[in-house]
Protein backbone atom coordinates (compact mmCIF):
# COMPACT_ATOMS: atom_id res chain seq x y z
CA UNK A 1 21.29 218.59 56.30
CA UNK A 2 25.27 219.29 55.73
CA UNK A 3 25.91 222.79 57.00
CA UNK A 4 27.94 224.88 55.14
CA UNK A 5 31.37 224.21 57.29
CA UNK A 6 31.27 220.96 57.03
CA UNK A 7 30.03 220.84 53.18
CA UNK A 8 33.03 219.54 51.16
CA UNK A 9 34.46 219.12 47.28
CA UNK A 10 31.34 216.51 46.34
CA UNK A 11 32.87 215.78 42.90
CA UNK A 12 34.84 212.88 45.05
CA UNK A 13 33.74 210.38 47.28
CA UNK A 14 36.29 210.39 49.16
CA UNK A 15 39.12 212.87 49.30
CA UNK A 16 42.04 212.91 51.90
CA UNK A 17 44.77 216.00 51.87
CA UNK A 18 47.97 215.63 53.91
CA UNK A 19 46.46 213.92 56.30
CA UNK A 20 48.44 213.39 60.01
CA UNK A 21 47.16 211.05 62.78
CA UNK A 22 49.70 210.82 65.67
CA UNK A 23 49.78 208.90 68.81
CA UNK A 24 51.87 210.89 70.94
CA UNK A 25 54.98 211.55 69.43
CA UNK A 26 54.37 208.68 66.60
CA UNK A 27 52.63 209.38 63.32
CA UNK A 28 50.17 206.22 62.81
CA UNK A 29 49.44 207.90 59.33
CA UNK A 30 51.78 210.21 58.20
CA UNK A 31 50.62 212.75 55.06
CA UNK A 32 48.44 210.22 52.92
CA UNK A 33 46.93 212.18 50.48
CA UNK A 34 44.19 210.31 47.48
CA UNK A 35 40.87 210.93 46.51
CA UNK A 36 38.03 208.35 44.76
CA UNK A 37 35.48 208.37 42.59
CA UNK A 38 32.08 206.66 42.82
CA UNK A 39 33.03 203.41 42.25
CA UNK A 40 36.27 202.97 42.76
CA UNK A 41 38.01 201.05 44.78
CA UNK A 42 42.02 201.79 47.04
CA UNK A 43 43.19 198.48 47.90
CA UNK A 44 45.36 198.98 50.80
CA UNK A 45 48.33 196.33 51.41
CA UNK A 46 51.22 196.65 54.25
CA UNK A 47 52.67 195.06 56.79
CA UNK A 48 51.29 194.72 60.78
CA UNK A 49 51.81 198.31 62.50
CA UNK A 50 52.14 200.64 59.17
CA UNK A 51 48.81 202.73 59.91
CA UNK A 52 45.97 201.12 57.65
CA UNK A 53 43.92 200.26 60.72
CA UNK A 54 44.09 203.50 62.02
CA UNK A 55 43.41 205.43 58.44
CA UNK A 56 40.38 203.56 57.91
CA UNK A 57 39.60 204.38 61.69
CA UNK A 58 40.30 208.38 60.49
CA UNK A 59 38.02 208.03 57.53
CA UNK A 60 35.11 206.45 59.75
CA UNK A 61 34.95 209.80 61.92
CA UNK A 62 36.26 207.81 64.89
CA UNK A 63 39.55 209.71 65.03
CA UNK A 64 39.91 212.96 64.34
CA UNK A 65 42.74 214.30 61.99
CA UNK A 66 45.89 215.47 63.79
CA UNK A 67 46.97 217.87 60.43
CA UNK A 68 45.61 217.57 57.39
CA UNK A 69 41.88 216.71 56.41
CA UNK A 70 39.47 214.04 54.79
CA UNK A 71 36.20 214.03 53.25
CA UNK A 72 33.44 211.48 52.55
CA UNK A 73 30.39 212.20 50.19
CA UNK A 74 31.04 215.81 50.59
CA UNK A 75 31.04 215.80 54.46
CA UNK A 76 34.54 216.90 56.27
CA UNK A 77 35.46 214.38 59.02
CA UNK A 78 34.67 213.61 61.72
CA UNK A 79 31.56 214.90 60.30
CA UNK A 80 29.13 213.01 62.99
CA UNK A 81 26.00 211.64 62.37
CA UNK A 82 26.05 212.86 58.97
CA UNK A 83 28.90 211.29 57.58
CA UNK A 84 28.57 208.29 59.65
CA UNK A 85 25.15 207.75 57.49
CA UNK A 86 27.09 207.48 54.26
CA UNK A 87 29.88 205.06 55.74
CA UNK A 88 29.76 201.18 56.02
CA UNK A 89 32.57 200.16 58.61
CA UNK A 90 33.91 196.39 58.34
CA UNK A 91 36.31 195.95 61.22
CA UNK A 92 38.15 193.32 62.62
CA UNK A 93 35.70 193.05 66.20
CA UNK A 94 32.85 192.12 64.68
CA UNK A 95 30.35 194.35 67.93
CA UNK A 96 27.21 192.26 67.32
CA UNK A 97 24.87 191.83 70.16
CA UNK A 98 25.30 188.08 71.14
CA UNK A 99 21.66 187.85 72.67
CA UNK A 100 19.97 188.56 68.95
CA UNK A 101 19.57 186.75 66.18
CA UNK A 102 21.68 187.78 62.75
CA UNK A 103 18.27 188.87 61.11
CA UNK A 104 17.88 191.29 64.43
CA UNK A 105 21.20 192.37 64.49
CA UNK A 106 20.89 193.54 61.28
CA UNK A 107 17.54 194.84 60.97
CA UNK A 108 18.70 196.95 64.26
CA UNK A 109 20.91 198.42 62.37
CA UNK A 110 18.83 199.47 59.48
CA UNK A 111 16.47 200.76 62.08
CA UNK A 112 19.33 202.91 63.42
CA UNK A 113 20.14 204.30 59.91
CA UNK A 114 16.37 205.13 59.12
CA UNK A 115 16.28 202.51 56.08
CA UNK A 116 13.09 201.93 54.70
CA UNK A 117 11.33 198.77 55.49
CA UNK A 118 14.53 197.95 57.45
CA UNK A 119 13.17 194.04 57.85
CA UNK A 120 13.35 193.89 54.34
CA UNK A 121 16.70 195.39 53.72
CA UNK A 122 17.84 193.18 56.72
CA UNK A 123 16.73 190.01 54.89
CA UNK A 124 18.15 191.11 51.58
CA UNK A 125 21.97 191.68 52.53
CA UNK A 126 22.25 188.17 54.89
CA UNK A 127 20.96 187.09 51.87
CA UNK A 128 23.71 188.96 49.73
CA UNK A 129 26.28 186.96 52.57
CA UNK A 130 24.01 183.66 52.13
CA UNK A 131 22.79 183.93 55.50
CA UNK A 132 19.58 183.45 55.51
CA UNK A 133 19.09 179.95 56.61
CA UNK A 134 21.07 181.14 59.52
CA UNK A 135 18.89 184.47 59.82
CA UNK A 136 16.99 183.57 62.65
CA UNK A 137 19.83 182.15 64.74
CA UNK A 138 21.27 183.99 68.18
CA UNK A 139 25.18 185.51 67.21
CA UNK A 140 26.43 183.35 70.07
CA UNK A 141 25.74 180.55 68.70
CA UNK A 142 27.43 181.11 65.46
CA UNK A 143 31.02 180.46 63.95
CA UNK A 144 33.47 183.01 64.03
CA UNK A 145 33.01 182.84 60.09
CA UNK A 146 29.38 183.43 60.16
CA UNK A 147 29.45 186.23 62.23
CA UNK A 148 31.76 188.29 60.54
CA UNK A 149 29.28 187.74 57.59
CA UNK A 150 26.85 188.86 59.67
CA UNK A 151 28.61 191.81 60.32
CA UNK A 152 29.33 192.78 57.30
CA UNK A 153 25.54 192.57 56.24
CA UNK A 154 24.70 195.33 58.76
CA UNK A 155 27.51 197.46 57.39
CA UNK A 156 26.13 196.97 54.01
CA UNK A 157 22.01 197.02 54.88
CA UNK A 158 21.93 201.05 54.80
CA UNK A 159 23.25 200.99 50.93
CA UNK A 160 26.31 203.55 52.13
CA UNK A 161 28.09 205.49 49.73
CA UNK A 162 31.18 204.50 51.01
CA UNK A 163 32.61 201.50 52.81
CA UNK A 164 35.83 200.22 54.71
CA UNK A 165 36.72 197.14 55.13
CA UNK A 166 39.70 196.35 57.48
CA UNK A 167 40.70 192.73 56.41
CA UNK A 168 37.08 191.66 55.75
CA UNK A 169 37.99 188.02 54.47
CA UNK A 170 39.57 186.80 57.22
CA UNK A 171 38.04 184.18 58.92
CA UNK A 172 35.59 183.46 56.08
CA UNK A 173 35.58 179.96 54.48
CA UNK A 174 35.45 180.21 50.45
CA UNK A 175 31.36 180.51 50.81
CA UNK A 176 31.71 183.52 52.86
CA UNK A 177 34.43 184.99 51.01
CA UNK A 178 32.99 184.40 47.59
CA UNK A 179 29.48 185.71 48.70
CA UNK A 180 31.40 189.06 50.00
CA UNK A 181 33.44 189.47 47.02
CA UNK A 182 30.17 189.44 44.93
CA UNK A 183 28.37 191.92 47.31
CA UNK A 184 31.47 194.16 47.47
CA UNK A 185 31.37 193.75 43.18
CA UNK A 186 27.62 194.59 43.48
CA UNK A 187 28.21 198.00 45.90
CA UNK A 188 30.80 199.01 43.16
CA UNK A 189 28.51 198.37 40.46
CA UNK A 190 25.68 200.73 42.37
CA UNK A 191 28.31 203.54 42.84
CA UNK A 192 29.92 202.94 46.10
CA UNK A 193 33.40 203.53 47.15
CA UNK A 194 35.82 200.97 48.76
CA UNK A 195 38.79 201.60 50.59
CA UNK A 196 39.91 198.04 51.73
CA UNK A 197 42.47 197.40 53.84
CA UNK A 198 44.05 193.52 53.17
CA UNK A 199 47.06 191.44 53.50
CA UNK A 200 45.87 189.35 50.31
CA UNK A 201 46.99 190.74 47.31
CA UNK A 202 45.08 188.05 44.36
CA UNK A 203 41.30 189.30 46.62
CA UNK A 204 42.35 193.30 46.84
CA UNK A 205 43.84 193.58 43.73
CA UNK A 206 41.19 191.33 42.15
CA UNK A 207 38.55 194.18 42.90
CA UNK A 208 41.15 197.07 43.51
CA UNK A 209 40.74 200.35 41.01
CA UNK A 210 43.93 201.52 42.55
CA UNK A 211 46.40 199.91 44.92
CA UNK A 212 48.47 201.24 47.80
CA UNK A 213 51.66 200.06 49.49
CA UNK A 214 51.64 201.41 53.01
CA UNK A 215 54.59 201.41 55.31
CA UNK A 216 55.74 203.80 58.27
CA UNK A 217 52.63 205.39 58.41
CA UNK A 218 52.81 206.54 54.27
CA UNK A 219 52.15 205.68 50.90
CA UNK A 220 55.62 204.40 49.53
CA UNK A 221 53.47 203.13 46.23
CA UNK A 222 50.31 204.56 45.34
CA UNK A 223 48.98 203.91 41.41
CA UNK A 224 46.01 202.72 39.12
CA UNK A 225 45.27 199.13 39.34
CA UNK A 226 45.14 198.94 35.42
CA UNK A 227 49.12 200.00 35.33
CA UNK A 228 50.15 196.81 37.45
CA UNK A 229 51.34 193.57 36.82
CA UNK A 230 50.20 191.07 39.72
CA UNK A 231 53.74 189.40 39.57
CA UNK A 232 55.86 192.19 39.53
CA UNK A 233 53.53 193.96 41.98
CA UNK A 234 53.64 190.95 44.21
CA UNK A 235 57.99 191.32 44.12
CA UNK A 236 57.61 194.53 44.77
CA UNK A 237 55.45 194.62 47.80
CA UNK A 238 57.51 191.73 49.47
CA UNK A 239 60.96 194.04 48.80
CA UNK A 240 59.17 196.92 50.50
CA UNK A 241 57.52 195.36 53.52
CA UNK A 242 61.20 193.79 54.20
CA UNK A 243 63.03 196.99 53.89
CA UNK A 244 60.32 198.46 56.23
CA UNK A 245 60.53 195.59 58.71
């Protein structure tokens, strides 16, 4: 049960104030401030080095805030083991056990979460990342591509209430991609949050609510989705990311 200290504003999903992460004497994220809605969905575009990785990082509970604060479902960060139950992390090391099959992996991690019949929510998101004939084979001896499907099924099996996804397509052939657009389509659908953090603008802004431009650590363009153009969006993104570079 949330105690009372850590019980936040659970109107939003997600909710970040001002919020600070430095390094040292560098800020990696430098006062971001947004909040979303049950499902909605921040993409997140910027260049290499302007502090996406390490906001989604803040938002997961596995940095803590430097100033400034964030929420998720109505738990303050770092929140432990029960935000962490309402989160689905997609990073870019994929931290499967190599040993077990996909269908373990997965089903391990429904285990973890306390998921009902967690053999058959394992078998119903590989299935969601059209996995299944593959369900039953070791990690090792997958592709790159297939495991970061994988991965992304045991970040989905617990149905979270919000998920991250730091570049989540890459490395996926148009299968994988298309089956992961669909289940990230389907978790908006059900009332999940996304923040997703991409390089691709067509895939972010194709399931994007609202978009961000991040640079330097800040938001230099934050806005609805609905108010964009993709074209002029598009120019505008490539003159910021050079001015920042």
């Amino acid at each position: 049960m949330t105690t009372p200290a850590a019980a936040a504003d659970a109107r939003h999903a997600v909710e970040v104030e001002a919020l600070v992460r430095a390094f040292g004497r560098r800020r990696a994220v430098d006062g971001v401030s947004f909040t979303l809605d049950a499902g909605d969905c921040l993409a997140v575009f910027g260049p290499n080095g302007a502090g996406k990785t390490t906001l989604l990082r803040v938002l997961a509970g596995l940095l803590r805030p430097t100033r400034g604060r964030a929420s998720v479902a109505g738990v303050w960060l770092p929140g432990g083991p029960e935000a962490r139950r309402r989160i689905g992390f997609i990073s870019h090391a994929s931290m499967l056990y190599a040993a077990l099959t996909a269908r373990e992996n997965v089903e391990l991690a429904a285990r973890l979460f306390g998921v009902p019949d967690p053999r058959g929510a394992a078998a119903r998101a590989l299935d969601a990342m059209r996995m299944t004939p593959r369900a039953d084979t070791p990690v090792r001896s997958l592709s790159r591509g297939m495991q970061q499907r994988v991965s992304i099924a045991r970040a989905m099996v617990h149905a979270p209430s919000v998920v991250l996804l730091d570049e989540p397509f890459t490395g996926l052939d148009a299968s994988g991609a298309a089956a992961l657009s669909a289940a990230l389509g389907a978790l908006r659908e059900s009332g999940a949050a996304l923040v997703l953090v991409t390089h691709n603008l067509e895939e972010g802004l194709a399931l994007a609510t609202h978009a961000a431009i991040m640079t330097a650590g800040t938001f230099a363009r934050h806005e609805p989705r609905a108010s964009l153009d993709a074209r002029a969006y598009a120019d505008a993104y490539r003159a910021l990311v050079s001015l920042d570079a």
